[in-house]
C-alpha atoms as a PDB file:
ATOM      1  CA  UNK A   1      91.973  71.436  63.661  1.00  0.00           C
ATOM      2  CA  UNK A   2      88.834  72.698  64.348  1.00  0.00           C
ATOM      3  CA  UNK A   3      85.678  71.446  66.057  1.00  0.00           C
ATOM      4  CA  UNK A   4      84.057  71.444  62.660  1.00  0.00           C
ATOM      5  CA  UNK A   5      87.237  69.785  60.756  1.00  0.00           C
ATOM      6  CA  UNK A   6      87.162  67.042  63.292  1.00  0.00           C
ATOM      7  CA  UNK A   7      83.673  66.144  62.809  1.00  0.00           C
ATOM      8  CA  UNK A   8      84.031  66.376  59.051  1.00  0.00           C
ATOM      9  CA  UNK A   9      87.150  63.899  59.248  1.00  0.00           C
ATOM     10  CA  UNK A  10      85.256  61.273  62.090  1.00  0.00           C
ATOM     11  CA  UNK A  11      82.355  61.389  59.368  1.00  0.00           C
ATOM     12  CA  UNK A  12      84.687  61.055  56.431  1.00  0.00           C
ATOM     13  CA  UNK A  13      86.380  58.060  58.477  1.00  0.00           C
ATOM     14  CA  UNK A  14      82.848  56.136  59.174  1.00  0.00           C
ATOM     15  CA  UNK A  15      81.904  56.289  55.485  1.00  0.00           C
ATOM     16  CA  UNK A  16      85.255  55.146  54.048  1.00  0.00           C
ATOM     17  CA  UNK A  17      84.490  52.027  56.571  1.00  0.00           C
ATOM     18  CA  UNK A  18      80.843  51.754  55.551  1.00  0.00           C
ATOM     19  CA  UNK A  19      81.997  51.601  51.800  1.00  0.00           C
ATOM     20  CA  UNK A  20      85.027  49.380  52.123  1.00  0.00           C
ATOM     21  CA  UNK A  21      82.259  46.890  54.252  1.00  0.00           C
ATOM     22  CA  UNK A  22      79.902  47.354  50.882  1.00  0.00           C
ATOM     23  CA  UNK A  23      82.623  45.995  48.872  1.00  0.00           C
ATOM     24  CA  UNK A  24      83.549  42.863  51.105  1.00  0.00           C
ATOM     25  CA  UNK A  25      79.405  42.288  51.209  1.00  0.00           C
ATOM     26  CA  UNK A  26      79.700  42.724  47.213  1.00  0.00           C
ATOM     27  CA  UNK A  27      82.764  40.409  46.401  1.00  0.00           C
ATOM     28  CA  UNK A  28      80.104  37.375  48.531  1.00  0.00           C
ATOM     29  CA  UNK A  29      77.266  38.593  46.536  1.00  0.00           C
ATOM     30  CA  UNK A  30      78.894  37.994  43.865  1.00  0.00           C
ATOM     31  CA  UNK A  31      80.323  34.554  44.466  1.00  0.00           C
ATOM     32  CA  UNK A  32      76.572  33.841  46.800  1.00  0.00           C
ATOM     33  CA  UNK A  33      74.255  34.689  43.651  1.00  0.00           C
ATOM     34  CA  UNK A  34      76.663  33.007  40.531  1.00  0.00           C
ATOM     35  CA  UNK A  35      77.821  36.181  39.039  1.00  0.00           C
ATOM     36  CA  UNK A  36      80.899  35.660  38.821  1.00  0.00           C
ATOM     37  CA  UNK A  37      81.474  38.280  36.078  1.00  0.00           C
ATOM     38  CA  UNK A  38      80.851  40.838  37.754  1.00  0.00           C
ATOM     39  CA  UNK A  39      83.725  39.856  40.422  1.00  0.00           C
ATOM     40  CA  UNK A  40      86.584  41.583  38.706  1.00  0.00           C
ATOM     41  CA  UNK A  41      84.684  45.389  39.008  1.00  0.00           C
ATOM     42  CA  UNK A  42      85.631  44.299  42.562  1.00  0.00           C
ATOM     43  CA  UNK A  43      89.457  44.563  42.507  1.00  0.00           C
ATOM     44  CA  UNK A  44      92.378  47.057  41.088  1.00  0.00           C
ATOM     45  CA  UNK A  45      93.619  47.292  37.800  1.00  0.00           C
ATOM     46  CA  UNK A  46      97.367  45.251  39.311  1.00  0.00           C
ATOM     47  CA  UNK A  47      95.418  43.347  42.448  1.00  0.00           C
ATOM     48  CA  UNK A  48      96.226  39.889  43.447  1.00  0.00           C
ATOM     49  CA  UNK A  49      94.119  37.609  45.105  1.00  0.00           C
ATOM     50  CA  UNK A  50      95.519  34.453  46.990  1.00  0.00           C
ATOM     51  CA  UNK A  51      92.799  31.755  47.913  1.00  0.00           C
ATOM     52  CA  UNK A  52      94.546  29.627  50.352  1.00  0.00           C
ATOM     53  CA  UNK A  53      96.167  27.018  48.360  1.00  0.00           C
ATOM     54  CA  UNK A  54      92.892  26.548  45.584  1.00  0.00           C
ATOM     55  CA  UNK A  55      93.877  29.439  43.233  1.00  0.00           C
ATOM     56  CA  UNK A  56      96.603  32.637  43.053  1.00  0.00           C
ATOM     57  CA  UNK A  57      95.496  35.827  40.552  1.00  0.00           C
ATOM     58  CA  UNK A  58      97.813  38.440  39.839  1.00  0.00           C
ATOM     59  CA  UNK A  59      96.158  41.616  37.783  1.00  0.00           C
ATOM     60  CA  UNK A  60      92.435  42.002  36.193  1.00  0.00           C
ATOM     61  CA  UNK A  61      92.821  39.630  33.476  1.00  0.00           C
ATOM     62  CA  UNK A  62      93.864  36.924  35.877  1.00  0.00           C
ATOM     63  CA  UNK A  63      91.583  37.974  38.530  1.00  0.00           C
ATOM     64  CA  UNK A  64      88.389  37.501  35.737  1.00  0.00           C
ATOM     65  CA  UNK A  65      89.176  34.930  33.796  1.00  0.00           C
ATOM     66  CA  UNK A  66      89.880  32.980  37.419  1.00  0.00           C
ATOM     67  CA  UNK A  67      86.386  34.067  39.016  1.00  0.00           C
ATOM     68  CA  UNK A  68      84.580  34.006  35.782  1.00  0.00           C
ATOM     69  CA  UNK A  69      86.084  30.201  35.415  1.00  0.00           C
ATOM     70  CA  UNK A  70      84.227  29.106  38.831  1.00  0.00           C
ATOM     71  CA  UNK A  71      80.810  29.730  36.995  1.00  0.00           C
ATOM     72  CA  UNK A  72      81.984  27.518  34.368  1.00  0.00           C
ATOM     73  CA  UNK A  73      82.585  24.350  36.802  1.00  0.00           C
ATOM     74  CA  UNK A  74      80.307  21.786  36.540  1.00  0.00           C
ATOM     75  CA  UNK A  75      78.307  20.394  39.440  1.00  0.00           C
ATOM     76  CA  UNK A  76      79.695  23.508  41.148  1.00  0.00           C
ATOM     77  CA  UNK A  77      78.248  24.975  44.411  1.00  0.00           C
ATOM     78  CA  UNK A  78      79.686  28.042  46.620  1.00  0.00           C
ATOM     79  CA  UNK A  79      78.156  29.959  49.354  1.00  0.00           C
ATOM     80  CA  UNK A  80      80.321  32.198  51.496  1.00  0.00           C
ATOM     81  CA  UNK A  81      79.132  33.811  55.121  1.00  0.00           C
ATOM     82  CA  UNK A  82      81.206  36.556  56.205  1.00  0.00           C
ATOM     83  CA  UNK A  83      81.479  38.123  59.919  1.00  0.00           C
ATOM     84  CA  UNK A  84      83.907  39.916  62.361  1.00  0.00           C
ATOM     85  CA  UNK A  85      84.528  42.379  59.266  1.00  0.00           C
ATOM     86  CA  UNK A  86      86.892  45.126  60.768  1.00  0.00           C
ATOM     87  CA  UNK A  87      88.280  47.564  59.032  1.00  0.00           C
ATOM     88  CA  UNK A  88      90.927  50.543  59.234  1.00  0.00           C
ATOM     89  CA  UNK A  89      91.009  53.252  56.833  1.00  0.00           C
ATOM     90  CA  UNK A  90      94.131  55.927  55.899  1.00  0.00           C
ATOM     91  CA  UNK A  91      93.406  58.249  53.637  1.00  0.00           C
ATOM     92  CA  UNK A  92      92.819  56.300  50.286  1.00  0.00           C
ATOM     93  CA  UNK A  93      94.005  53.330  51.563  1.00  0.00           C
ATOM     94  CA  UNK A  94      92.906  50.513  53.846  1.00  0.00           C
ATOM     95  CA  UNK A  95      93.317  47.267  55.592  1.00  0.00           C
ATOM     96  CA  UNK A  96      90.835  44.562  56.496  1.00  0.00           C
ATOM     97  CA  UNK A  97      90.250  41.541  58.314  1.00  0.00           C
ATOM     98  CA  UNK A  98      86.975  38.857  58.195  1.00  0.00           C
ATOM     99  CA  UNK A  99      86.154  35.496  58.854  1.00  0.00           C
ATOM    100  CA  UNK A 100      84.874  33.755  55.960  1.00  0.00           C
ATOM    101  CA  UNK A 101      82.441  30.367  56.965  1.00  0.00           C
ATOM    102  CA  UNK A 102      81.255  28.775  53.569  1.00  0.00           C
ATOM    103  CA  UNK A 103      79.887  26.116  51.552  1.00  0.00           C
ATOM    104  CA  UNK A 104      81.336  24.194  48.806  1.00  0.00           C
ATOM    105  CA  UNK A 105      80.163  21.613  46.613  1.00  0.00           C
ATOM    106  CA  UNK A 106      81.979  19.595  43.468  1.00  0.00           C
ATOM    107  CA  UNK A 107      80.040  16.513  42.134  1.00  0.00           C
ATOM    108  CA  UNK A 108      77.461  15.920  45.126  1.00  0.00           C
ATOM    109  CA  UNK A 109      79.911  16.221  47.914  1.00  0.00           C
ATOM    110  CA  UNK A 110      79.770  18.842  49.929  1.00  0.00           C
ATOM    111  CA  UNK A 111      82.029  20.836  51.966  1.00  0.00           C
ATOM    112  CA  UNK A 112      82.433  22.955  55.334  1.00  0.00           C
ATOM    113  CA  UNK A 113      85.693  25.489  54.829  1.00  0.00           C
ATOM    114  CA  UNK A 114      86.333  28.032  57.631  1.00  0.00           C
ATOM    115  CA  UNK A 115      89.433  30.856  57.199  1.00  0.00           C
ATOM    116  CA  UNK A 116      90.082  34.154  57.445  1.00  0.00           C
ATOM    117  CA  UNK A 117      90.576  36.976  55.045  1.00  0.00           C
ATOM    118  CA  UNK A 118      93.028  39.761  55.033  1.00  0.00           C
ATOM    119  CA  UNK A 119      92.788  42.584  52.684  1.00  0.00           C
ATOM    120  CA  UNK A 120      94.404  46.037  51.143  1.00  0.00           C
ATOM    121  CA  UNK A 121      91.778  48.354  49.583  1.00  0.00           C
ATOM    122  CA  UNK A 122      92.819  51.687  47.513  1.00  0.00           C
ATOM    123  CA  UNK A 123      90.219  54.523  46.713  1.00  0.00           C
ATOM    124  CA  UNK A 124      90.576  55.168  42.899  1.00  0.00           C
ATOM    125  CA  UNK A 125      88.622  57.539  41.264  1.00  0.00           C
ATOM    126  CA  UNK A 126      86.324  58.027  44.368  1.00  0.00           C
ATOM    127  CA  UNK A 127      85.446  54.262  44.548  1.00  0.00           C
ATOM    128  CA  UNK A 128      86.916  51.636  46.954  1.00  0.00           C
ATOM    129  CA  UNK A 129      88.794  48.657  45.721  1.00  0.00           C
ATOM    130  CA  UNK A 130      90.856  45.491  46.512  1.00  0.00           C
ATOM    131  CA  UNK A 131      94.558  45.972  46.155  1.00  0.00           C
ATOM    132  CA  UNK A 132      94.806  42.674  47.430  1.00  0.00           C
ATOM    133  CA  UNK A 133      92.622  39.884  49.018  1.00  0.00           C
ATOM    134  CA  UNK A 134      94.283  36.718  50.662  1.00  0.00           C
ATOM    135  CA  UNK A 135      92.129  34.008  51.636  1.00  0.00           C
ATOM    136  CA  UNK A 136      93.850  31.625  55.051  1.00  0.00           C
ATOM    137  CA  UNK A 137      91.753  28.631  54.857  1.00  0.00           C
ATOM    138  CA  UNK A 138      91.876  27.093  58.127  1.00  0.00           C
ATOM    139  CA  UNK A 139      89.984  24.058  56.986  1.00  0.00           C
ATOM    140  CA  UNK A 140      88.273  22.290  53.702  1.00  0.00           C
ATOM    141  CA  UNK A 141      86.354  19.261  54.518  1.00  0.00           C
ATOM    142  CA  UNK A 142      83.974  16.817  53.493  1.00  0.00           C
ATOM    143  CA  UNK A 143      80.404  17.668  55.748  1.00  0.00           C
ATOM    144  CA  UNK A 144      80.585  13.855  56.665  1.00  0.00           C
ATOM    145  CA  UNK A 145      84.336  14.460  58.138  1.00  0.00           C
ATOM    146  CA  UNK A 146      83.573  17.005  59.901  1.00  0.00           C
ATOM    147  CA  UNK A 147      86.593  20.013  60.614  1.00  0.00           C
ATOM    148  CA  UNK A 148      88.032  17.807  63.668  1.00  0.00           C
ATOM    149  CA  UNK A 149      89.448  15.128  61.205  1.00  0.00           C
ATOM    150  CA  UNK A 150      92.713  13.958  60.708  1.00  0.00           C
ATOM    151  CA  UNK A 151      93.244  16.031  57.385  1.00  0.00           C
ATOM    152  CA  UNK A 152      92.304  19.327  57.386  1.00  0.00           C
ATOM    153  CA  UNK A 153      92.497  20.392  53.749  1.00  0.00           C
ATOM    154  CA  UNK A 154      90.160  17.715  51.942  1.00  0.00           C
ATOM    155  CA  UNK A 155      90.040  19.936  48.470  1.00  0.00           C
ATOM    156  CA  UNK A 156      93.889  20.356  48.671  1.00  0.00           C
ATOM    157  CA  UNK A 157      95.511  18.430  45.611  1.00  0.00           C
ATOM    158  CA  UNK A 158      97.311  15.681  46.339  1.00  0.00           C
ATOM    159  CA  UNK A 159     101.155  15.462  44.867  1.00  0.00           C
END
């Protein structure tokens, strides 16, 4: 490979990353500023998203009507932080991992939730998707708790 070729692929590389980081910074946007309508454009035609143990969506119908849904809660509050985004990109596809700190809130109570998300992205039709998103939640607890608690999952339904 030439000089040139090499150059073209390292800048080829960088912008594939730069894009793919765009789309994680879009899917929070989304969720951050309520438009939750918009979160579907996000994903693949056959993606599946996990949430931890809150919510499973397999393909675009299931992915919108589930996102779409949150901005139909009442008394409903979300706002996501994301960091530590890294990324590694193969051609037209990708993998990702970031650490998600957020905000919940249901009713007046309000809750910290930490995790991580790990992700597959596919180019289609010159534009970066998710293939698939799954959410780990290391912890969903009430502010007044706190994350060292006995229970770690607070929004986890009980059986």
């Amino acid at each position: 490979m030439t000089d040139l070729a090499c150059l073209e692929a390292r800048i080829r590389r960088l912008e594939d990353i730069e894009a793919i980081r765009v789309l994680r910074n879009a899917y929070h946007a989304c969720l951050n500023d309520g438009r939750y309508d918009e979160t579907a454009a996000l994903f693949t035609d056959d993606a599946k998203v996990v949430l931890g143990y809150l919510a499973t969506y397999e393909g675009h119908a299931a992915i919108d009507k589930g996102f779409r849904g949150m901005g139909e809660r009442d008394r409903f509050f979300i706002k996501q932080f994301i960091h530590s985004h890294d990324v590694t990109v193969d051609g037209d596809t990708g993998t990702g991992v970031s650490y998600l700190d957020a905000r919940y809130g249901r009713y007046g109570l309000s809750y910290m939730v930490a995790g991580r998300y790990d992700d597959i992205y596919e180019r289609r039709d010159g534009k970066w998707l998710f293939k698939s998103m799954i959410a780990d939640l290391y912890y969903t607890v009430p502010l007044g708790v706190g994350w060292m608690g006995d229970e770690r999952h607070y929004l986890r339904p009980k059986a």
